[in-house]
PDB file of N, CA and C in Angstrom:
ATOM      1  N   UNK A   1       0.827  -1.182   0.000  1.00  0.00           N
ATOM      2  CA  UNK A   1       0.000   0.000   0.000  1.00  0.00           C
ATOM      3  C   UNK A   1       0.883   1.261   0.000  1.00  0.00           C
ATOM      4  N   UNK A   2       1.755   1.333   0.411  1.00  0.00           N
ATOM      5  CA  UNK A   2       2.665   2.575   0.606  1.00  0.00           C
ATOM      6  C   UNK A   2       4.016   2.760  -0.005  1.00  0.00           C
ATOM      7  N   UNK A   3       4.069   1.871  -0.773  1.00  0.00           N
ATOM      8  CA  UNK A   3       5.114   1.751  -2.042  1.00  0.00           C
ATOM      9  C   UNK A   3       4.138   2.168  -3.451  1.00  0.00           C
ATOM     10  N   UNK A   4       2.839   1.906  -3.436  1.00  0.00           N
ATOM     11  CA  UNK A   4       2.393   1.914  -4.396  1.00  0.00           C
ATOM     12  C   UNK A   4       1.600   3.441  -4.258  1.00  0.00           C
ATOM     13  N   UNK A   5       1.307   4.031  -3.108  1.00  0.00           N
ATOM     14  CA  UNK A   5       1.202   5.440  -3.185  1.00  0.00           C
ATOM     15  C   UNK A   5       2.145   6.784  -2.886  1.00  0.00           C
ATOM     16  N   UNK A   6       3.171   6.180  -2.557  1.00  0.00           N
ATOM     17  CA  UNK A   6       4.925   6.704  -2.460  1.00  0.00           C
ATOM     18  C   UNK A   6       5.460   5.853  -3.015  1.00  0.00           C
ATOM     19  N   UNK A   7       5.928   5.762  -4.126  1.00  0.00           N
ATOM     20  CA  UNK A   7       6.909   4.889  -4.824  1.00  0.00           C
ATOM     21  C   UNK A   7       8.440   5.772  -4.581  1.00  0.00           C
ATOM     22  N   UNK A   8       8.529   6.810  -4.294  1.00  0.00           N
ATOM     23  CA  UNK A   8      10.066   7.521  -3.653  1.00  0.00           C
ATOM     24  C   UNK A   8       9.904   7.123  -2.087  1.00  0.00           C
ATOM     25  N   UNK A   9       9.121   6.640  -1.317  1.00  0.00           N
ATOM     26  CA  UNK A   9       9.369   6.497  -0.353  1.00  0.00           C
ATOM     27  C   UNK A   9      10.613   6.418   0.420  1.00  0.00           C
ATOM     28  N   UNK A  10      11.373   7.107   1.371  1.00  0.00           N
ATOM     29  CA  UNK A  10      11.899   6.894   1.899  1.00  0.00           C
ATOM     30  C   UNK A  10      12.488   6.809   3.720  1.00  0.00           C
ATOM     31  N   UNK A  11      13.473   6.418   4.178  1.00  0.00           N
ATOM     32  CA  UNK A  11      13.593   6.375   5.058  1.00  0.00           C
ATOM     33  C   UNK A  11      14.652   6.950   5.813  1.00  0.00           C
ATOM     34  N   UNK A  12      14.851   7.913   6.403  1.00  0.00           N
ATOM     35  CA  UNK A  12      16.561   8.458   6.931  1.00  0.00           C
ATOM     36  C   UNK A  12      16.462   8.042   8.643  1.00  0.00           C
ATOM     37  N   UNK A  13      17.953   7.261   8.853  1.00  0.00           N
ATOM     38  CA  UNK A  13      17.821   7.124  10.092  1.00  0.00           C
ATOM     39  C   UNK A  13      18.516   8.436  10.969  1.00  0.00           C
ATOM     40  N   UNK A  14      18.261   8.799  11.919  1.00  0.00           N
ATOM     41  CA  UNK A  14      18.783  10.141  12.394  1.00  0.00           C
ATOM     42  C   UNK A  14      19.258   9.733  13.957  1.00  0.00           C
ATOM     43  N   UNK A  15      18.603   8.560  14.538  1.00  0.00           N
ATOM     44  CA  UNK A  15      19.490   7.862  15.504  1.00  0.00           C
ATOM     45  C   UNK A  15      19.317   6.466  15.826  1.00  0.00           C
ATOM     46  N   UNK A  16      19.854   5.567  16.279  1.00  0.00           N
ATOM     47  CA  UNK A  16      19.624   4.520  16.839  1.00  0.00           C
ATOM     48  C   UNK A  16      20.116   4.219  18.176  1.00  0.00           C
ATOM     49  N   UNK A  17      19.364   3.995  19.151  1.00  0.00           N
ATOM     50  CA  UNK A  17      19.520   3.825  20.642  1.00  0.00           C
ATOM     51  C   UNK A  17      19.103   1.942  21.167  1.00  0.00           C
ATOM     52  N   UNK A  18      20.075   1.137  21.660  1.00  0.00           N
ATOM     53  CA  UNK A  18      19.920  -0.274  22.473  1.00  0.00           C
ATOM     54  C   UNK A  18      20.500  -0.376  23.033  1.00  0.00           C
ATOM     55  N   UNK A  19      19.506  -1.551  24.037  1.00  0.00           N
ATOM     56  CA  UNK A  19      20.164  -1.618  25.530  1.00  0.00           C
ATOM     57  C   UNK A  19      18.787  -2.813  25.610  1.00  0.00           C
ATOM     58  N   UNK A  20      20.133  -3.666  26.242  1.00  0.00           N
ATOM     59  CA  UNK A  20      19.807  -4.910  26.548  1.00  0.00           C
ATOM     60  C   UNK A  20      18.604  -5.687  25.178  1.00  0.00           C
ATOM     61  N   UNK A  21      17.472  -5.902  25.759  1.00  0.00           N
ATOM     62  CA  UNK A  21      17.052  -6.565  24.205  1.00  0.00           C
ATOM     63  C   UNK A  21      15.772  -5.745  23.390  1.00  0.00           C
ATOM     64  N   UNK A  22      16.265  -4.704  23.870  1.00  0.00           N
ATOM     65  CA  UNK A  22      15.177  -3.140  22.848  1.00  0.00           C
ATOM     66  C   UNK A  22      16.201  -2.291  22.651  1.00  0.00           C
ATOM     67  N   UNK A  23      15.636  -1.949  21.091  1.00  0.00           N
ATOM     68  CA  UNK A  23      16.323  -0.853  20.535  1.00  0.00           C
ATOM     69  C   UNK A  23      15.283  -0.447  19.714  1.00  0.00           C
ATOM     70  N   UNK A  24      15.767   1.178  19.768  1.00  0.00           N
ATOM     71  CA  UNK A  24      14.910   2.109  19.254  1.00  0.00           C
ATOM     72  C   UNK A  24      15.336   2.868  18.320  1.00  0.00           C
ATOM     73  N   UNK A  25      14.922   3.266  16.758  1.00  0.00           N
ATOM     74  CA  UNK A  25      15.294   3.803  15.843  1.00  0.00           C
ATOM     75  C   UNK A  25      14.354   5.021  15.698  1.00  0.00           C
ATOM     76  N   UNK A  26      15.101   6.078  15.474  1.00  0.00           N
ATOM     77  CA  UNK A  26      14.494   7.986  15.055  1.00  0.00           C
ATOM     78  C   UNK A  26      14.532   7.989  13.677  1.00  0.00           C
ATOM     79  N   UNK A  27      13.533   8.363  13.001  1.00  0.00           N
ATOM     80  CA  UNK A  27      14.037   8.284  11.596  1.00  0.00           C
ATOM     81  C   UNK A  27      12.908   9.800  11.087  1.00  0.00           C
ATOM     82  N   UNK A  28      13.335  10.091   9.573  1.00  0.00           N
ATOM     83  CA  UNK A  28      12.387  11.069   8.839  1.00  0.00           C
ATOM     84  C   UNK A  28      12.160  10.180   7.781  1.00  0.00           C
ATOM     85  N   UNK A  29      11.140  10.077   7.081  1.00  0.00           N
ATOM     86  CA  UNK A  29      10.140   9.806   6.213  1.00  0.00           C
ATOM     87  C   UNK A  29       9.548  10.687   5.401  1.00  0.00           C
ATOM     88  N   UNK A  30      10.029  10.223   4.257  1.00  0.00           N
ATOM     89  CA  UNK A  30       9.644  10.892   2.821  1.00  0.00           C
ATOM     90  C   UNK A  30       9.653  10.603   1.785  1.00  0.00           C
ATOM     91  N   UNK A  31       8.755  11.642   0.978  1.00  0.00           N
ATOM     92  CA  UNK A  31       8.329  10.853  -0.298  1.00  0.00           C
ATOM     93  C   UNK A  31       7.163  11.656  -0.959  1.00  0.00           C
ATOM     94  N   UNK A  32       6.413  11.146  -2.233  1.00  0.00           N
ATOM     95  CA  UNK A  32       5.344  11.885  -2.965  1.00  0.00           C
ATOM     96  C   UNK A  32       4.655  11.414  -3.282  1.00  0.00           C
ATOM     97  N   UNK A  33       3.198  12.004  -3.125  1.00  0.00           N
ATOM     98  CA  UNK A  33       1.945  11.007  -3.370  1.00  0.00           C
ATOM     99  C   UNK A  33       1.848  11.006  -4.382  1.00  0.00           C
ATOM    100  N   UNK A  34       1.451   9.985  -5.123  1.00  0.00           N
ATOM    101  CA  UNK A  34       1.588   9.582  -6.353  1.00  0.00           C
ATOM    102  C   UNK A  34       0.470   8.416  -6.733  1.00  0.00           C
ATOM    103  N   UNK A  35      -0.014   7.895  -5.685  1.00  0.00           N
ATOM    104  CA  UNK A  35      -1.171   6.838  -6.011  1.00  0.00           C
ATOM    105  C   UNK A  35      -1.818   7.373  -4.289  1.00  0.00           C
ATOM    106  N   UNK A  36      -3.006   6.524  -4.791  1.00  0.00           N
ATOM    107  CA  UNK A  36      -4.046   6.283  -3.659  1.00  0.00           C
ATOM    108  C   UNK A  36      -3.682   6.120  -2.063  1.00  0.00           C
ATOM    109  N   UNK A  37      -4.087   6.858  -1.213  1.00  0.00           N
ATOM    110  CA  UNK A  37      -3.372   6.512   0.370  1.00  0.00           C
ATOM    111  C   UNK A  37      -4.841   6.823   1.063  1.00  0.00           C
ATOM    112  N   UNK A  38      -4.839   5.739   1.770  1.00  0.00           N
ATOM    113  CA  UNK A  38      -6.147   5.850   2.359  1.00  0.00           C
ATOM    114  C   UNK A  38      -7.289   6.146   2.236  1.00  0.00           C
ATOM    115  N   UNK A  39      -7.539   6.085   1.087  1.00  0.00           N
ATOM    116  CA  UNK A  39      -9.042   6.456   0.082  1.00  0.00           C
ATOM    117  C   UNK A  39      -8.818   7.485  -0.483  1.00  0.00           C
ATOM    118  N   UNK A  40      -7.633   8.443  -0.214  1.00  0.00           N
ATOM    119  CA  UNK A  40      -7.566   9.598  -1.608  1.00  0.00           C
ATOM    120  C   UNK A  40      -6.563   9.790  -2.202  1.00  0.00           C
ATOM    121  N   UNK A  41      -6.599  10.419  -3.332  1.00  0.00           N
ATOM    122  CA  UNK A  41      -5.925  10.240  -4.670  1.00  0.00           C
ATOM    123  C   UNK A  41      -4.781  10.717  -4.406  1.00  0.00           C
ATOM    124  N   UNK A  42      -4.041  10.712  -5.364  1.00  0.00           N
ATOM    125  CA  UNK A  42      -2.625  11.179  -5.332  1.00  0.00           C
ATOM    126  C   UNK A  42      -2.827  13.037  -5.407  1.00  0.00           C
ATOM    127  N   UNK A  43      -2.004  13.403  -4.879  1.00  0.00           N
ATOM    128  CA  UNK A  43      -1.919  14.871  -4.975  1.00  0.00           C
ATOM    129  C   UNK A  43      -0.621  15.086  -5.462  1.00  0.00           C
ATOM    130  N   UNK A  44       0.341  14.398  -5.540  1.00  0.00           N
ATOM    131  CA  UNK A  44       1.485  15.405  -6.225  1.00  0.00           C
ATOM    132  C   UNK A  44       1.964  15.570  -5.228  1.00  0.00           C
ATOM    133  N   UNK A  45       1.964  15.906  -4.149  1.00  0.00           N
ATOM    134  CA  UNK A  45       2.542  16.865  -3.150  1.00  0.00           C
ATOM    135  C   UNK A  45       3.836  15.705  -2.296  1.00  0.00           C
ATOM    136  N   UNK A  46       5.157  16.446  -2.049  1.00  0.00           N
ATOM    137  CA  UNK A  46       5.766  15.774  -0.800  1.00  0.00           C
ATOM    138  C   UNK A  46       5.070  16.155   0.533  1.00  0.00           C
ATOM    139  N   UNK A  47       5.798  14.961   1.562  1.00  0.00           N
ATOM    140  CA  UNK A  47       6.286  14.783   2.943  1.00  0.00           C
ATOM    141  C   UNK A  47       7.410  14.884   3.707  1.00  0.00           C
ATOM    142  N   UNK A  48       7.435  15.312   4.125  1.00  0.00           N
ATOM    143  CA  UNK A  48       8.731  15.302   5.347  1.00  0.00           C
ATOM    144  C   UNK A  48       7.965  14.788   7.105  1.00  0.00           C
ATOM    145  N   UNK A  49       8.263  13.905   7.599  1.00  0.00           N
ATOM    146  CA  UNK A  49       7.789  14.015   8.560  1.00  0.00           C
ATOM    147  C   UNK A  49       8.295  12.640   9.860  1.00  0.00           C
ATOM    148  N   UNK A  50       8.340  12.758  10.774  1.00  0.00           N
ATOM    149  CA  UNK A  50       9.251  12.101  12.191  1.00  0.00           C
ATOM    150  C   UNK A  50       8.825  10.756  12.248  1.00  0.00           C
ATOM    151  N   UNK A  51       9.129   9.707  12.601  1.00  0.00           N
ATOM    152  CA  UNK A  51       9.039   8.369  12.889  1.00  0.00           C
ATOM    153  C   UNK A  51       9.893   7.998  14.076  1.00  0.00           C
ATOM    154  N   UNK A  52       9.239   6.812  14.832  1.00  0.00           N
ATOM    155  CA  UNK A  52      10.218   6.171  15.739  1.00  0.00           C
ATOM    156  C   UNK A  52       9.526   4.513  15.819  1.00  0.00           C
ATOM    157  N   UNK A  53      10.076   3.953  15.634  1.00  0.00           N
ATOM    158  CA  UNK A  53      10.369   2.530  15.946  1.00  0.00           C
ATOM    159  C   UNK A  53      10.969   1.993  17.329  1.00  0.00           C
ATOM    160  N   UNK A  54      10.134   0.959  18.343  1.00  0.00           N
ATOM    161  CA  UNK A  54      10.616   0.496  18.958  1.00  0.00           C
ATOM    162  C   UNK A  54      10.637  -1.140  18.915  1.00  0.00           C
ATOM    163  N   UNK A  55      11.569  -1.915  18.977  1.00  0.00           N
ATOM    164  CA  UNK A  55      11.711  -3.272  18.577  1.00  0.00           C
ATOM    165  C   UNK A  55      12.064  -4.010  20.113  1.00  0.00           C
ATOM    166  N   UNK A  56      11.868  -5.153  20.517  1.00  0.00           N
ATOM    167  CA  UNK A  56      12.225  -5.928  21.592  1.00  0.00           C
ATOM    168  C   UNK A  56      12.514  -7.347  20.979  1.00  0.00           C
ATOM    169  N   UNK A  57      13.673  -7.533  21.232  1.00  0.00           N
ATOM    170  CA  UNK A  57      14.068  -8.992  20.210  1.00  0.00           C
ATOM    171  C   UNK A  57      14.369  -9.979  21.525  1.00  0.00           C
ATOM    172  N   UNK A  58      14.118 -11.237  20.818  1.00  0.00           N
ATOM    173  CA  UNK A  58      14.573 -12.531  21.333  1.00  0.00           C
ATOM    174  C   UNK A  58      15.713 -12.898  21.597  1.00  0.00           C
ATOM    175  N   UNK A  59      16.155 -13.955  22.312  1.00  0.00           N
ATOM    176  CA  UNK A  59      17.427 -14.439  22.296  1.00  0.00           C
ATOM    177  C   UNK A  59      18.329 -14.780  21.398  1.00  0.00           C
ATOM    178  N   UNK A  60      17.318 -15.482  20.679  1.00  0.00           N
ATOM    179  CA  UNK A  60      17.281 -15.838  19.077  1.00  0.00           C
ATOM    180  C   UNK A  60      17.991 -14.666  17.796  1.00  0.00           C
ATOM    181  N   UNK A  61      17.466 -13.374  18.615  1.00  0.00           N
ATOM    182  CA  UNK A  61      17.874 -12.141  17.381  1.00  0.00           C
ATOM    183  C   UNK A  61      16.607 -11.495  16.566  1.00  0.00           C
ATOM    184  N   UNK A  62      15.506 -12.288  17.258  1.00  0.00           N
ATOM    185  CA  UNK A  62      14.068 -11.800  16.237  1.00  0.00           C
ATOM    186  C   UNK A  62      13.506 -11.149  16.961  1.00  0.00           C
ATOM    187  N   UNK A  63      12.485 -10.289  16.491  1.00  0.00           N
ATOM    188  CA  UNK A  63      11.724  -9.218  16.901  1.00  0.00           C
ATOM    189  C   UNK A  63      10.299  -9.963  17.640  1.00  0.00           C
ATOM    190  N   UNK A  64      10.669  -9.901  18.890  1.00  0.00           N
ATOM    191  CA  UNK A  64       9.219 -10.550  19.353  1.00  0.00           C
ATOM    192  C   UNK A  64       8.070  -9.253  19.407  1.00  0.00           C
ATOM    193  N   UNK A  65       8.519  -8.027  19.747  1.00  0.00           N
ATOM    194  CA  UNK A  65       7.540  -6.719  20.290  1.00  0.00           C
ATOM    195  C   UNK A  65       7.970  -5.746  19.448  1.00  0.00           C
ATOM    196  N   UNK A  66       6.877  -4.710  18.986  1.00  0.00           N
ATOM    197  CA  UNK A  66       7.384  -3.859  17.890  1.00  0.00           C
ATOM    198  C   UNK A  66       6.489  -2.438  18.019  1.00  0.00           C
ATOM    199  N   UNK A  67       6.738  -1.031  18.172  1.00  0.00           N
ATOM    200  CA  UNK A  67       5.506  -0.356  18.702  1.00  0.00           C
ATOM    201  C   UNK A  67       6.392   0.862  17.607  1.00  0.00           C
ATOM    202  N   UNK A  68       5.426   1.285  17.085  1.00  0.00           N
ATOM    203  CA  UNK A  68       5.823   2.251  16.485  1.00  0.00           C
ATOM    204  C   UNK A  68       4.912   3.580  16.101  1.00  0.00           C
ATOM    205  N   UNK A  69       5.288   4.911  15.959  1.00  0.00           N
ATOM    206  CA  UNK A  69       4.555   6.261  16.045  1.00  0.00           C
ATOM    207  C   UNK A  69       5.137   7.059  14.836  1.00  0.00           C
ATOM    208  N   UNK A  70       4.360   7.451  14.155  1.00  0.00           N
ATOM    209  CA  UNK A  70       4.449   8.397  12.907  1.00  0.00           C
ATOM    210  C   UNK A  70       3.709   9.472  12.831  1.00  0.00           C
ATOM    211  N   UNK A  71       3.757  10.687  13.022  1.00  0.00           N
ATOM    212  CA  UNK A  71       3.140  11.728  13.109  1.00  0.00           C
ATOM    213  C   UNK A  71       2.366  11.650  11.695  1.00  0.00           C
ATOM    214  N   UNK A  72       0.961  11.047  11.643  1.00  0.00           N
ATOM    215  CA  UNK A  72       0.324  10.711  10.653  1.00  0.00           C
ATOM    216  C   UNK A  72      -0.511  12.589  10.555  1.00  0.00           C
ATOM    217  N   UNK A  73      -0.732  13.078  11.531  1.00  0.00           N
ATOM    218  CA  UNK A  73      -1.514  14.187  11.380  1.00  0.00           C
ATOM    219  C   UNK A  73      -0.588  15.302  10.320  1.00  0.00           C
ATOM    220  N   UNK A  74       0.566  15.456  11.020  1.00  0.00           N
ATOM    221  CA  UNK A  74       1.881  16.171   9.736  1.00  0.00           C
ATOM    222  C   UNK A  74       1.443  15.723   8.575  1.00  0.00           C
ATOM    223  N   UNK A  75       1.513  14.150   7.892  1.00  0.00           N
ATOM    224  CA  UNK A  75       1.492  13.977   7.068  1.00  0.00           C
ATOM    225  C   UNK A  75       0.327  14.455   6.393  1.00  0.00           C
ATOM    226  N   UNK A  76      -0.855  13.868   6.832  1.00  0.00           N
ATOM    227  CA  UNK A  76      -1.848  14.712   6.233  1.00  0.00           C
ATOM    228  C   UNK A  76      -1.898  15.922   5.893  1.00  0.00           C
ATOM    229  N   UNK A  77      -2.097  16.626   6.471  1.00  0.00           N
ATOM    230  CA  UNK A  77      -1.189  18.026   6.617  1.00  0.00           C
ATOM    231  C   UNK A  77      -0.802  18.601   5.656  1.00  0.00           C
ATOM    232  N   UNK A  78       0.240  17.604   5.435  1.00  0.00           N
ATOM    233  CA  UNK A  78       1.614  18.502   4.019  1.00  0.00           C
ATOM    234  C   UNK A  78       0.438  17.448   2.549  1.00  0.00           C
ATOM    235  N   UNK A  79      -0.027  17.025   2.510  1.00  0.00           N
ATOM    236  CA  UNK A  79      -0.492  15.875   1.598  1.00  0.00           C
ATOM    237  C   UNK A  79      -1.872  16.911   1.151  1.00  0.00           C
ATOM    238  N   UNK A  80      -2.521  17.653   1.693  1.00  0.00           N
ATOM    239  CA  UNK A  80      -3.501  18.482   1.588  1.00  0.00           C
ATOM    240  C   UNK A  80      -4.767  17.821   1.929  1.00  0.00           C
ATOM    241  N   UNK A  81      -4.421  16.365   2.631  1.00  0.00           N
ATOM    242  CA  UNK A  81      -5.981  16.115   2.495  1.00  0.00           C
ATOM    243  C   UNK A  81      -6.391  15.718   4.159  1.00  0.00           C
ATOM    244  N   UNK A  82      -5.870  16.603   5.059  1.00  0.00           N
ATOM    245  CA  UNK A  82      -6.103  16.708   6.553  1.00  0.00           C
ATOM    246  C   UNK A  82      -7.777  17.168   6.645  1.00  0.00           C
ATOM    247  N   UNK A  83      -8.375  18.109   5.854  1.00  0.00           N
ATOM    248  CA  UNK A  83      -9.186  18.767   5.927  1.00  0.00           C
ATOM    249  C   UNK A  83     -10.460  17.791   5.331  1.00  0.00           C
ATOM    250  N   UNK A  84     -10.075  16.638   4.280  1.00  0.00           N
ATOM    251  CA  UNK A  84     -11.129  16.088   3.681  1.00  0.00           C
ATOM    252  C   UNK A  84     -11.064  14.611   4.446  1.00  0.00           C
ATOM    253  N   UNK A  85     -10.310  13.918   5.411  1.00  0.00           N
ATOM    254  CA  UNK A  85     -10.475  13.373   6.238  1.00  0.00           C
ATOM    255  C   UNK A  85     -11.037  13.518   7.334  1.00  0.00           C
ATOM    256  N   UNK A  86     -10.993  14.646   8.132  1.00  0.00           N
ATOM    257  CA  UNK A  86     -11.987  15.088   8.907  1.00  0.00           C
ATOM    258  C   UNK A  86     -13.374  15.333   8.628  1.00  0.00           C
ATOM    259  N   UNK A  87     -13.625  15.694   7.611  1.00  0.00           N
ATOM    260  CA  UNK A  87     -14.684  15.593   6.727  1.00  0.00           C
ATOM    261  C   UNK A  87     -15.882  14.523   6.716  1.00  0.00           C
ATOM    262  N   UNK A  88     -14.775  13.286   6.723  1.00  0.00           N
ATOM    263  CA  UNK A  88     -15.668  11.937   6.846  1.00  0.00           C
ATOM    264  C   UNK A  88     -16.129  11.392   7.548  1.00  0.00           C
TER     265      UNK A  88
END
């Protein structure tokens, strides 16, 4: 879904913090709408906007717990369609 309405999608990491078996990644996220995101159309328009990832891995090395926050309201926001989601 989000390759196919950001096909520039991207990801910058800006920090990574672990300790013991969680680690947490800061990142920015960006990219241009270009197809369908959540029921509306592409606008053309970029994003810039904050992410964080938190992971809790196994002994093993795998990700048992995973919680993550994206300032989805920014995005809307810069995307122009904050106003026609509220809407609905």
């Amino acid at each position: 879904m989000l390759i196919g309405a950001f096909p520039d999608l991207r990801f910058t990491t800006e920090l990574i913090v672990a300790d013991d078996d969680l680690a947490s990644a800061f990142t920015k996220v960006s990219g241009t709408h270009q197809g369908e995101f959540m029921g509306s159309p592409a606008t053309g328009r970029s994003f810039l906007v904050h992410n964080a990832d938190f992971c809790r891995f196994t002994d093993d090395g795998l990700i048992c717990e995973h919680w993550g926050l994206i300032d989805t309201a920014a995005l809307m926001h810069q995307l122009g369609i904050a106003s026609q989601e509220a809407a609905r």
